[in-house]
N, C-alpha and C. Protein backbone atom coordinates (compact mmCIF):
# COMPACT_ATOMS: atom_id res chain seq x y z
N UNK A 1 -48.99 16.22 -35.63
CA UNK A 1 -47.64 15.98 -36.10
C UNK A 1 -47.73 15.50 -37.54
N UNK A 2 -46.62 15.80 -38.41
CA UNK A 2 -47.05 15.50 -39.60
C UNK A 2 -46.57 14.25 -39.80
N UNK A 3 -46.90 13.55 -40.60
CA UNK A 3 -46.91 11.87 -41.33
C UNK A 3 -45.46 12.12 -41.79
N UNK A 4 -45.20 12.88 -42.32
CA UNK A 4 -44.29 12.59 -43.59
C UNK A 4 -42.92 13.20 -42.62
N UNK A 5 -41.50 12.46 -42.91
CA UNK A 5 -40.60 12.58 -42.59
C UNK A 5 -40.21 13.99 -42.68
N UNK A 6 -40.62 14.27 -44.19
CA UNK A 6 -39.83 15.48 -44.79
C UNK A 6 -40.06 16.89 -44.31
N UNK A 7 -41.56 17.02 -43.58
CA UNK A 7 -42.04 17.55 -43.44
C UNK A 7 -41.98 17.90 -41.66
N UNK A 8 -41.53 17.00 -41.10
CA UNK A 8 -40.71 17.03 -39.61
C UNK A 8 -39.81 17.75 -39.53
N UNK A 9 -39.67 18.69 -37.66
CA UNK A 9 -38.54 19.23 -38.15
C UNK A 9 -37.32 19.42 -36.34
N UNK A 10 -36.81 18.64 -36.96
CA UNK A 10 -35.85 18.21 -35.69
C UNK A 10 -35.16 18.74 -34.59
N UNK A 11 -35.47 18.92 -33.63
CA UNK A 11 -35.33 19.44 -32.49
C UNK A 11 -34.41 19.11 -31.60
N UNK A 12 -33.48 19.66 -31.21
CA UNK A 12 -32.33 19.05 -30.00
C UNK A 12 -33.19 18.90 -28.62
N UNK A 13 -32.62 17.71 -27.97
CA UNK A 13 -33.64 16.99 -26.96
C UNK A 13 -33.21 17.79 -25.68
N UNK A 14 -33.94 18.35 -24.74
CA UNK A 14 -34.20 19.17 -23.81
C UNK A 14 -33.05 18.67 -22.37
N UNK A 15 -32.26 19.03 -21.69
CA UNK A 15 -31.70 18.80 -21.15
C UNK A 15 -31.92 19.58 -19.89
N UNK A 16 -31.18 19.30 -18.60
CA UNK A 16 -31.07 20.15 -17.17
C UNK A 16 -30.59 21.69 -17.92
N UNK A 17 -29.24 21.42 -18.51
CA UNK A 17 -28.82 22.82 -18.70
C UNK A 17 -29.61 23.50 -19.81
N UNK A 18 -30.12 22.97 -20.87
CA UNK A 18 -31.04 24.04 -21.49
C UNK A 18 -31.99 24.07 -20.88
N UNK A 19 -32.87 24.19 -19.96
CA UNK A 19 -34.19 24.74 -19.33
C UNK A 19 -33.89 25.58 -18.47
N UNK A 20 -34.60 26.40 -18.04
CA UNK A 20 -34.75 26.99 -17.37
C UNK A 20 -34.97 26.59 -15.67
N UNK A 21 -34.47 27.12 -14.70
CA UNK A 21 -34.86 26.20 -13.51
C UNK A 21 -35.90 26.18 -13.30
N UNK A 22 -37.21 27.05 -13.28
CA UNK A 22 -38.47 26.89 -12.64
C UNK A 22 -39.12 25.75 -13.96
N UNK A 23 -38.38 25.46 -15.26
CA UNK A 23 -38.96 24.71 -16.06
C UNK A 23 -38.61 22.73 -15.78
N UNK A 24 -37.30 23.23 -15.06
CA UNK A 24 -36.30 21.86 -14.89
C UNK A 24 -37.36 21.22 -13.56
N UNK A 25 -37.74 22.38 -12.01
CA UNK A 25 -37.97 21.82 -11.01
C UNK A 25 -39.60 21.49 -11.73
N UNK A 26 -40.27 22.15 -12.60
CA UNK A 26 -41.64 21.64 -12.40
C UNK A 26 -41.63 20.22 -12.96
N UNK A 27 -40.95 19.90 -14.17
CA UNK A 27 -40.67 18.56 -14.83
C UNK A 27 -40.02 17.39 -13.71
N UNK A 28 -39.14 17.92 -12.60
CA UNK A 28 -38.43 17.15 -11.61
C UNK A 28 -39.68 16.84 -10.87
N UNK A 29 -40.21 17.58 -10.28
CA UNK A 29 -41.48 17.71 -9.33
C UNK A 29 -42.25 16.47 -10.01
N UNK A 30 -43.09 16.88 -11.39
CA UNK A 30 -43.80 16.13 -11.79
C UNK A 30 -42.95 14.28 -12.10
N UNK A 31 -42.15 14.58 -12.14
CA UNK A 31 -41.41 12.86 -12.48
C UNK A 31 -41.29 12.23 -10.71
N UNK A 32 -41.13 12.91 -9.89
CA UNK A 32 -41.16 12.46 -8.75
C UNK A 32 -42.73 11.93 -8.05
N UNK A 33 -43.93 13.08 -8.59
CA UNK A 33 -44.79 12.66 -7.77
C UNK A 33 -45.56 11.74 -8.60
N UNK A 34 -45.15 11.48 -10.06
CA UNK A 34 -45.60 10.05 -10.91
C UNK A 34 -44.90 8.85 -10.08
N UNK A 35 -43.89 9.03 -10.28
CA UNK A 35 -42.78 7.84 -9.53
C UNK A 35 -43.55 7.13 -7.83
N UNK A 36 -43.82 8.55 -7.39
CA UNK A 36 -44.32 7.90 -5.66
C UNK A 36 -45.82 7.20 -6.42
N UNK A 37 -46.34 7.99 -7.39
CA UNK A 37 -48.14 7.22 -7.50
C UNK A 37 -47.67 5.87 -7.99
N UNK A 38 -46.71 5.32 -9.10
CA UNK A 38 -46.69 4.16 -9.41
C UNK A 38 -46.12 3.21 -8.22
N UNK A 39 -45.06 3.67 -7.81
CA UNK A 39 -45.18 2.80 -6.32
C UNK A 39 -46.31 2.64 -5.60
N UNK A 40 -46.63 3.64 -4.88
CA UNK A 40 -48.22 3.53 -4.80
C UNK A 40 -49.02 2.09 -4.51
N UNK A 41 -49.29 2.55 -6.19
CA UNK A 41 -50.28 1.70 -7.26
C UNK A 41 -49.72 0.15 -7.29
N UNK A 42 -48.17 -0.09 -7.20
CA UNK A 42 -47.79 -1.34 -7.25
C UNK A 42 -47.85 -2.09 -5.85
N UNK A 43 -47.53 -1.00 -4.94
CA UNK A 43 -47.99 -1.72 -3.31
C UNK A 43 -49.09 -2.13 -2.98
N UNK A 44 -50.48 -1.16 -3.57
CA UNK A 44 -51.63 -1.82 -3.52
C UNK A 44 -51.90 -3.22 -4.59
N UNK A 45 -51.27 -3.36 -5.37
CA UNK A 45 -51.54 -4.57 -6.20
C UNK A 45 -50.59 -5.71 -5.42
N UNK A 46 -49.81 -5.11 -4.87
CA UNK A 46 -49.32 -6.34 -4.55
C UNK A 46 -49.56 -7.10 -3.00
N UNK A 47 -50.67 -5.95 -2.26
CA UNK A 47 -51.18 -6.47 -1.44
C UNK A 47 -52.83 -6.52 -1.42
N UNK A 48 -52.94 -6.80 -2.37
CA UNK A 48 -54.01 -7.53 -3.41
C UNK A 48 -55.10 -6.70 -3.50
N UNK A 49 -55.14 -5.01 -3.45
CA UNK A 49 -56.01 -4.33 -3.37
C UNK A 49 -56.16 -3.77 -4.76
N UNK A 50 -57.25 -4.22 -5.69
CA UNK A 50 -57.89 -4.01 -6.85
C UNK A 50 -58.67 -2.39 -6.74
N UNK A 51 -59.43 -2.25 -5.84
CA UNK A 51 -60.33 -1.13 -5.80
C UNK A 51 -59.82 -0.38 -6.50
N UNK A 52 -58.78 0.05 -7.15
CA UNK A 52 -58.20 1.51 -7.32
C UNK A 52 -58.02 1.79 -9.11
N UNK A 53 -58.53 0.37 -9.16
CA UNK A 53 -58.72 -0.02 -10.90
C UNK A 53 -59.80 0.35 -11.25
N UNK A 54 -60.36 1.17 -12.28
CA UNK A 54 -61.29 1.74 -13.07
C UNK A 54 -61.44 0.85 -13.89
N UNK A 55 -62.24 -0.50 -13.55
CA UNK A 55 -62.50 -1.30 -14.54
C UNK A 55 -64.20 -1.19 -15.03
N UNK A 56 -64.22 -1.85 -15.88
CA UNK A 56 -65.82 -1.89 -16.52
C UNK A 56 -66.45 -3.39 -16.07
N UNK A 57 -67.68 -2.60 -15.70
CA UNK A 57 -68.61 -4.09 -14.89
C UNK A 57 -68.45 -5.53 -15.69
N UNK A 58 -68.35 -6.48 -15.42
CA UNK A 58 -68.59 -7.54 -15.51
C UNK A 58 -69.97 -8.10 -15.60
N UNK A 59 -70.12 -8.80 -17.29
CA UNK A 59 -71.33 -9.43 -17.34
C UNK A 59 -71.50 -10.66 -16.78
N UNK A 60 -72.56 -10.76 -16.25
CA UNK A 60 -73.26 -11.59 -15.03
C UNK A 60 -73.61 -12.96 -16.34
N UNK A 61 -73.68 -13.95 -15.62
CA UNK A 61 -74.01 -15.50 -16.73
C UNK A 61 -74.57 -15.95 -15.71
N UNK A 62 -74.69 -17.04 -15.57
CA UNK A 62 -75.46 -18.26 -14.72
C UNK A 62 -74.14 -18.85 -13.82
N UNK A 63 -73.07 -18.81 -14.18
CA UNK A 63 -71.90 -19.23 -13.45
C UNK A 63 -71.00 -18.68 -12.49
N UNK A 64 -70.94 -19.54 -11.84
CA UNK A 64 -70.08 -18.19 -10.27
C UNK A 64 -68.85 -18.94 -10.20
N UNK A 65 -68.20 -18.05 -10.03
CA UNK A 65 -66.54 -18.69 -10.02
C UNK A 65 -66.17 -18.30 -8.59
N UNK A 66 -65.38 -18.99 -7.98
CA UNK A 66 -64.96 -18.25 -6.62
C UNK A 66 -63.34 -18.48 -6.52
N UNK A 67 -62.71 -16.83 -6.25
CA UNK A 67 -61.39 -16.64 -6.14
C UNK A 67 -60.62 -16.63 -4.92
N UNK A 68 -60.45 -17.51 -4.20
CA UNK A 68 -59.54 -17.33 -3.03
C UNK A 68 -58.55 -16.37 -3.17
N UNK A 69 -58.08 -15.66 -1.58
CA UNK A 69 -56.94 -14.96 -1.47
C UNK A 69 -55.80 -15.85 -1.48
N UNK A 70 -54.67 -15.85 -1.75
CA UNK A 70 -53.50 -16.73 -1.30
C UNK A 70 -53.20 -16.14 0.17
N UNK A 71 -53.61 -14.77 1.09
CA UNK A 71 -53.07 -14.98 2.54
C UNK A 71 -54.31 -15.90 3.39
């Protein structure tokens, strides 16, 4: 995309009635099956299941901390 304002060039924003239907249901489709993964994703966090996080290992020290569940 270019930097410079001038050089942009402005587009009317995409609506139900300008698309096409097989363009409208794949965008509907895809906003729906994001929508169910972030629910999902928030049910497992909120019943305290981490696993599903792609985190990076944790460096090890001499100190151990210990985290209780609240159930």
């Amino acid at each position: 995309m270019p930097e410079s304002r001038v050089l942009r060039v402005e587009k009317p924003i995409l609506t139900k009635s300008s698309l096409l239907k097989d363009q409208w249901d794949k965008i509907n489709s895809d906003l729906q099956d994001w929508t169910k993964s972030m629910k999902n994703l928030e049910e497992d966090f909120k019943g305290g299941n981490t696993e599903c996080i792609k985190c990076p290992g944790v460096r090890k020290t001499g100190n151990h901390i210990t985290v209780s569940s609240p159930h």
